[in-house]
Protein backbone atom coordinates (compact mmCIF):
# COMPACT_ATOMS: atom_id res chain seq x y z
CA UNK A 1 -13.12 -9.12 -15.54
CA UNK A 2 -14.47 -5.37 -16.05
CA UNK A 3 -15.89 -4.20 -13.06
CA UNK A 4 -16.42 -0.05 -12.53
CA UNK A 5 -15.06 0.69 -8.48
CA UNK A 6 -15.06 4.13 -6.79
CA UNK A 7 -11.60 4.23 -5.02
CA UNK A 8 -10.04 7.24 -3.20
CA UNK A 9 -8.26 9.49 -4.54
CA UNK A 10 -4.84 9.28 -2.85
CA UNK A 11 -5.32 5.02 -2.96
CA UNK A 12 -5.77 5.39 -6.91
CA UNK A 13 -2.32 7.77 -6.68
CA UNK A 14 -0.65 4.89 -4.76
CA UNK A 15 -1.77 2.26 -7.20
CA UNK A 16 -0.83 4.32 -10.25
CA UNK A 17 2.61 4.88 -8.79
CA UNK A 18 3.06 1.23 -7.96
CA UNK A 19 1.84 0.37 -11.51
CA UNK A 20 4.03 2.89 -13.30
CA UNK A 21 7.06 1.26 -11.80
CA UNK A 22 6.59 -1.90 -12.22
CA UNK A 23 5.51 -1.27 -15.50
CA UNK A 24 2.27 -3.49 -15.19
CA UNK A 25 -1.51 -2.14 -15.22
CA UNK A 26 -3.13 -0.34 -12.29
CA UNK A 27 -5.59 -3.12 -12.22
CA UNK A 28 -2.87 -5.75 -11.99
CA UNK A 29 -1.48 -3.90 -9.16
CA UNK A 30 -4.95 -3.50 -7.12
CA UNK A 31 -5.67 -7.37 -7.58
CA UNK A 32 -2.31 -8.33 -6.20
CA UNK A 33 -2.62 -6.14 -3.34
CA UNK A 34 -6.32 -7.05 -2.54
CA UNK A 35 -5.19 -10.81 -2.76
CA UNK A 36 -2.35 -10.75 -0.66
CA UNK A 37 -4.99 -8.58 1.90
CA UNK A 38 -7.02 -10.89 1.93
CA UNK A 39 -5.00 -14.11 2.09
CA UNK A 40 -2.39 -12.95 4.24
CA UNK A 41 -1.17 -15.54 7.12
CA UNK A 42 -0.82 -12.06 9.12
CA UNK A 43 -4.39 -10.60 8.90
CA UNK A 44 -6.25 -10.97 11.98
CA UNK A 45 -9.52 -9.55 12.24
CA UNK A 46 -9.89 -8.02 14.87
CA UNK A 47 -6.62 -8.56 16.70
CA UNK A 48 -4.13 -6.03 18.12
CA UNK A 49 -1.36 -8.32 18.13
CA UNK A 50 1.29 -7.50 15.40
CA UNK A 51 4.10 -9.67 14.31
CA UNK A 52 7.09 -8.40 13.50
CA UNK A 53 8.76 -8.22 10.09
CA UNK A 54 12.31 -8.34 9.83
CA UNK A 55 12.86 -7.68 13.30
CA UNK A 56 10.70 -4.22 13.51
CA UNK A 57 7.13 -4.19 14.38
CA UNK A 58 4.82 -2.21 11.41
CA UNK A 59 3.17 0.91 13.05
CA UNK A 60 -0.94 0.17 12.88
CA UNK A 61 -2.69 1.24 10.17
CA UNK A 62 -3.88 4.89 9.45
CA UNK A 63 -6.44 6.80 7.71
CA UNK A 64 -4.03 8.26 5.01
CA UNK A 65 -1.60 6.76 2.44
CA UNK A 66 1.84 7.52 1.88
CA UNK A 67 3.73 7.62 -1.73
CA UNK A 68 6.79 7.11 -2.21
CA UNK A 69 6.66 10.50 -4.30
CA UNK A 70 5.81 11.50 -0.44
CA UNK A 71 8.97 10.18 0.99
CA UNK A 72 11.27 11.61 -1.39
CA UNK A 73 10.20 14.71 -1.04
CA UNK A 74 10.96 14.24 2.77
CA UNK A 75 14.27 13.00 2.48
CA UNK A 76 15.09 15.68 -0.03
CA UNK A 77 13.71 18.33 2.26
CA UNK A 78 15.96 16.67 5.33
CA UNK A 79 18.84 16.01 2.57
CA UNK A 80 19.21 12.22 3.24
């Protein structure tokens, strides 16, 4: 289905970057993210309580997005 969506800026970098190497479409990407949102055995509307994955707890959401472009960058700047 063709559907026109305004989506931010640094999400549509994500999503891009994501689709690039998996070497599938953006849209593909966005579904399978949205999906597994919105099915996920973890989401909790509206509760603080987080479960932990693979023994560490996931810090809470935040306002801004992080690529992976964004990490190496970091760990070539700290030379990990």
């Amino acid at each position: 289905m063709r559907t026109t969506l305004n989506i931010d800026d640094d999400i549509l970098a994500a999503i891009k970057d994501l689709a690039q190497k998996e070497r599938v479409s953006a849209g593909q990407i966005l579904s399978r993210l949205a999906r597994e949102s919105l099915t996920s055995r973890n989401f909790q509307q509206g509760s603080s309580a987080q479960k932990s994955v693979a023994g560490f707890r996931p810090f809470p959401p935040r306002e801004k997005i992080v690529s992976n472009d964004q990490v190496d960058r970091l760990r070539d700047e700290e030379g990990i």
